[in-house]
N, C-alpha and C. Protein backbone atom coordinates (compact mmCIF):
# COMPACT_ATOMS: atom_id res chain seq x y z
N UNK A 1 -9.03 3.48 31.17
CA UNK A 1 -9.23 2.92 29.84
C UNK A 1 -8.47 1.60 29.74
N UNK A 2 -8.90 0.66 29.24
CA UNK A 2 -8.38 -0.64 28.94
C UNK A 2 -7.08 -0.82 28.18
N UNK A 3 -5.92 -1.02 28.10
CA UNK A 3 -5.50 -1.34 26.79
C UNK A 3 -6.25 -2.33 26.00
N UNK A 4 -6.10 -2.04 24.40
CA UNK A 4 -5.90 -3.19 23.20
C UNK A 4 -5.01 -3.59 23.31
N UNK A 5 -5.02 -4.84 22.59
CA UNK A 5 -3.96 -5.22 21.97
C UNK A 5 -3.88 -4.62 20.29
N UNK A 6 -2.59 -4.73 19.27
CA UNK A 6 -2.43 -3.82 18.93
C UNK A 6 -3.70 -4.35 17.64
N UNK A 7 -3.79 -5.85 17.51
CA UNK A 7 -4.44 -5.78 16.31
C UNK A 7 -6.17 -5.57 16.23
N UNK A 8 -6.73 -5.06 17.67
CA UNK A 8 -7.74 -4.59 17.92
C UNK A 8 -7.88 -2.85 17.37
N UNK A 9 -6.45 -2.28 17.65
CA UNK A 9 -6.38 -1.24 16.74
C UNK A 9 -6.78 -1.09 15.74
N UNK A 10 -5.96 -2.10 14.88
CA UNK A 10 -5.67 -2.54 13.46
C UNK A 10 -7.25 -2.30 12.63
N UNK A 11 -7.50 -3.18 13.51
CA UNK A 11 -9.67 -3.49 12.72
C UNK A 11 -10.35 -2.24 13.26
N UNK A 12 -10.13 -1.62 14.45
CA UNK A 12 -10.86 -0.49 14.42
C UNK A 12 -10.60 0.78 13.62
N UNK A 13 -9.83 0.79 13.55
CA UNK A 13 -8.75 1.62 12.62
C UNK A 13 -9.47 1.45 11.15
N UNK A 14 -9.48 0.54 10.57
CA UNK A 14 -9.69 0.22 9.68
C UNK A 14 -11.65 0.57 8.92
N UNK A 15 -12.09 -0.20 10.27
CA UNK A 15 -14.00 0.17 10.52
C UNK A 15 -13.66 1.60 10.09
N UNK A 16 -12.98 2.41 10.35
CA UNK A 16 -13.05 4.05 10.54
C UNK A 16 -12.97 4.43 9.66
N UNK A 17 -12.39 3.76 8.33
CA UNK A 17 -11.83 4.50 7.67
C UNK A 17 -13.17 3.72 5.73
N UNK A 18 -13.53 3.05 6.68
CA UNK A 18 -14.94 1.98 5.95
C UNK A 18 -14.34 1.17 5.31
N UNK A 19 -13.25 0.48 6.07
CA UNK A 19 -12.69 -0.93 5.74
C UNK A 19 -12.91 -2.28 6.88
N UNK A 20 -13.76 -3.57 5.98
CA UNK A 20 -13.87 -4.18 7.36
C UNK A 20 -12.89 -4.91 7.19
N UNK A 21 -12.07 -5.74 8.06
CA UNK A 21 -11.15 -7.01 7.83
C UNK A 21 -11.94 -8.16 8.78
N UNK A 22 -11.15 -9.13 8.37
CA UNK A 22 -11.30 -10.27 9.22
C UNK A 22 -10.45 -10.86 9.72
N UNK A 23 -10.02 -11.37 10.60
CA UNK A 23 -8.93 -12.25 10.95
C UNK A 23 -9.31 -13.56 11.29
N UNK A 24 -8.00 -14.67 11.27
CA UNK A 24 -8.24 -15.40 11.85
C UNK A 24 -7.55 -16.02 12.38
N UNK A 25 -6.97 -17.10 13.48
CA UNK A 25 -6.05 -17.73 13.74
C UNK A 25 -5.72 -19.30 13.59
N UNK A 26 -4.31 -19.26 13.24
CA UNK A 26 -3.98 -21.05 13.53
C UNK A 26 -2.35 -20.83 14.37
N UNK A 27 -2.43 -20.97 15.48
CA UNK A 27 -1.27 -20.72 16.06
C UNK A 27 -0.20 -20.89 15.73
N UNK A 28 0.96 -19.82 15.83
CA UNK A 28 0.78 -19.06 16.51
C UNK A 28 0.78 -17.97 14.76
N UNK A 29 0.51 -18.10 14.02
CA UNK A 29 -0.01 -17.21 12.93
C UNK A 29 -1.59 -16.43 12.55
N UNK A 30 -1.47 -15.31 12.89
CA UNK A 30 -2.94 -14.77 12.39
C UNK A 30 -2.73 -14.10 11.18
N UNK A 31 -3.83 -14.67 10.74
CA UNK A 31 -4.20 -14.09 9.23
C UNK A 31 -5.25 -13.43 8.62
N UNK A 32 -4.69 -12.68 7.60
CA UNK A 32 -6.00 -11.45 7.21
C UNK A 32 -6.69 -12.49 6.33
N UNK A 33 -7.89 -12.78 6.58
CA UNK A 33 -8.94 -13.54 5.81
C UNK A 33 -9.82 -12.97 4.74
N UNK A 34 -10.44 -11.63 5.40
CA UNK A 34 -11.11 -10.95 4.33
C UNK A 34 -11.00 -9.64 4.61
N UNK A 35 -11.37 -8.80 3.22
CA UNK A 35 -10.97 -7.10 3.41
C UNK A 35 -12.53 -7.06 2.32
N UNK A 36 -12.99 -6.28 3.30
CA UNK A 36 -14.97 -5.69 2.79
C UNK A 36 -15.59 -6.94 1.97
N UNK A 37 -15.31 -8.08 2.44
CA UNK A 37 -16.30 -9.40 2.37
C UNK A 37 -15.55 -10.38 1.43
N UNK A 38 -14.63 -9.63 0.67
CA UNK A 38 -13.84 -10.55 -0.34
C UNK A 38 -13.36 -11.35 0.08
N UNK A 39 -12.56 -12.69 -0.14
CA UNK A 39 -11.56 -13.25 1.07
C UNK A 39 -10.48 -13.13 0.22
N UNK A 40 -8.96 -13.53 0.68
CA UNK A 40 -7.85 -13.19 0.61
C UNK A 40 -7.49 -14.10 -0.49
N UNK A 41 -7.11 -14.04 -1.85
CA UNK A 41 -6.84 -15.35 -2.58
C UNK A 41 -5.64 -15.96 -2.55
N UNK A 42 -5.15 -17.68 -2.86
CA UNK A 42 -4.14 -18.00 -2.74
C UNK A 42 -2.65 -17.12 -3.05
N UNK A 43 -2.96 -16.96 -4.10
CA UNK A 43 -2.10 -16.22 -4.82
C UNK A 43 -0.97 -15.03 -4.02
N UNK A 44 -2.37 -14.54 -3.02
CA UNK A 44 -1.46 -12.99 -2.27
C UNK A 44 -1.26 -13.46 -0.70
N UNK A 45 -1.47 -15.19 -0.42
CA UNK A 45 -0.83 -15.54 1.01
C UNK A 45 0.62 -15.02 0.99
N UNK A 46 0.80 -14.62 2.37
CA UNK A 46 2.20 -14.21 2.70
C UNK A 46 3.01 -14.64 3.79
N UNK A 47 3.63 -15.06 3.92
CA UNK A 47 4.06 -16.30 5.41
C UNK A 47 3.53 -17.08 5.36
N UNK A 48 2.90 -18.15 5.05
CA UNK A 48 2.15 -19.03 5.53
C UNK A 48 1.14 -19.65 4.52
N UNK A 49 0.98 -21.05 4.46
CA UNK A 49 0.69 -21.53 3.33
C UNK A 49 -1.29 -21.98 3.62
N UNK A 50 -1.64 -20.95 4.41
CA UNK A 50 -3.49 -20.98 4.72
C UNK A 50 -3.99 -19.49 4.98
N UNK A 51 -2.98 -18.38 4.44
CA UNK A 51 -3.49 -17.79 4.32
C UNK A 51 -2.50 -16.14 4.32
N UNK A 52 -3.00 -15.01 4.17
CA UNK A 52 -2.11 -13.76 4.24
C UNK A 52 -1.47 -13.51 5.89
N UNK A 53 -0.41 -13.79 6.24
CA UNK A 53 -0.01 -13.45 7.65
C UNK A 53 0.58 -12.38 8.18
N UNK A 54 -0.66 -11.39 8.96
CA UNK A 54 -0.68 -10.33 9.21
C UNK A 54 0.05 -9.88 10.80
N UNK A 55 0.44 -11.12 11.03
CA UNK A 55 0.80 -11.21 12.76
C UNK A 55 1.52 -12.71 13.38
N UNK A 56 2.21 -12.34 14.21
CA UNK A 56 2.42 -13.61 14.98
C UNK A 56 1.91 -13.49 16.50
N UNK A 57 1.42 -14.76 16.50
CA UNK A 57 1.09 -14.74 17.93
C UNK A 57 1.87 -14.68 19.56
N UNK A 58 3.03 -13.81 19.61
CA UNK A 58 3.68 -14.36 20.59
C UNK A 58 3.45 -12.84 21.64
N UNK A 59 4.08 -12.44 22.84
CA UNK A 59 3.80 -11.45 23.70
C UNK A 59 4.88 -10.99 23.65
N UNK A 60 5.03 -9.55 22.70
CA UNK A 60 3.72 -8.82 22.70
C UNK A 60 3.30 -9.24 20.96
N UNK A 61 1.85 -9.35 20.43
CA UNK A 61 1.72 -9.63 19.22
C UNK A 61 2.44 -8.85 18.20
N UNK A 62 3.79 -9.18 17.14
CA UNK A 62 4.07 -8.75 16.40
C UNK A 62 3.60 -8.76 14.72
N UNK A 63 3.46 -7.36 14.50
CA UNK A 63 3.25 -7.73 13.13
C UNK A 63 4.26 -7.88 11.88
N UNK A 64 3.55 -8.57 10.54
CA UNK A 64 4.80 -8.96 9.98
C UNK A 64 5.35 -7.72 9.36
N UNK A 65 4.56 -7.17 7.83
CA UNK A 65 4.97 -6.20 7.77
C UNK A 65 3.86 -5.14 7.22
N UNK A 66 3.36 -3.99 7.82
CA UNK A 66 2.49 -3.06 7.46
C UNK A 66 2.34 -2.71 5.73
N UNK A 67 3.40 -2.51 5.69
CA UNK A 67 3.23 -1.94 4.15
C UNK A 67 3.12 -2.44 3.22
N UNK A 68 3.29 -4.23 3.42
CA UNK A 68 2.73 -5.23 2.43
C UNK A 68 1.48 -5.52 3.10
N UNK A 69 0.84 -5.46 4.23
CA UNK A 69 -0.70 -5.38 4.84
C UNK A 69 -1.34 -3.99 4.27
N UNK A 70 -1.10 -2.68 4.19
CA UNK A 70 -1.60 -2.13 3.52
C UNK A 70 -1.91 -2.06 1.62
N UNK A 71 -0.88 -2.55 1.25
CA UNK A 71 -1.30 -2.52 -0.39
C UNK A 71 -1.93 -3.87 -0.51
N UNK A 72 -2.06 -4.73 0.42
CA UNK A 72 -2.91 -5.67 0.16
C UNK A 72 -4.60 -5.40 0.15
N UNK A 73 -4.91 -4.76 1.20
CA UNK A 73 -5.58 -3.86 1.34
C UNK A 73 -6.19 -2.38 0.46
N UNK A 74 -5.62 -2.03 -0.69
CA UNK A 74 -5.61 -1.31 -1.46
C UNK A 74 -6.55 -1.68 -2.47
N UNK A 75 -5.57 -3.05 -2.84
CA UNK A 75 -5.78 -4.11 -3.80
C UNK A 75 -6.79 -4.50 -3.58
N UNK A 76 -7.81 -5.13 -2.76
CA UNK A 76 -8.96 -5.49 -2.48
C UNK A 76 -10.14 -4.71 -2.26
N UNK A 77 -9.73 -3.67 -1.54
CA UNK A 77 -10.83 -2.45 -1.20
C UNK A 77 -11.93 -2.38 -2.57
């Protein structure tokens, strides 16, 4: 079996549970763009001033923090 990486989890995880996300990147910051088609509004960016930052890009990919990625996620669903 292949490894993922972890934020391939993250979105499948998510498909499963009938949440889609989106991501996207501007190095070395990835960001949650959209949660079930909505996109992310200024207002709830977090790290980073283009968007909610759900990750940094470095090895191994860390994330920032789950439990402000999940009620963001709540909030939008």
């Amino acid at each position: 079996m292949k490894n993922k990486d972890i934020l391939t989890v993250f979105v499948e995880r998510m498909a499963k549970l009938g949440i889609e996300v989106k991501l996207c990147g501007n190095y070395p910051w990835i960001y949650l763009e959209e949660i079930n088609g909505k996109r992310v509004k200024k207002e709830d960016y977090y790290l980073g001033n283009h968007g909610f930052t759900i990750a940094w890009n470095r090895k191994p990919i860390e994330i920032t923090d789950i439990s402000r990625t999940i009620t963001l996620i709540r909030k939008y669903k």
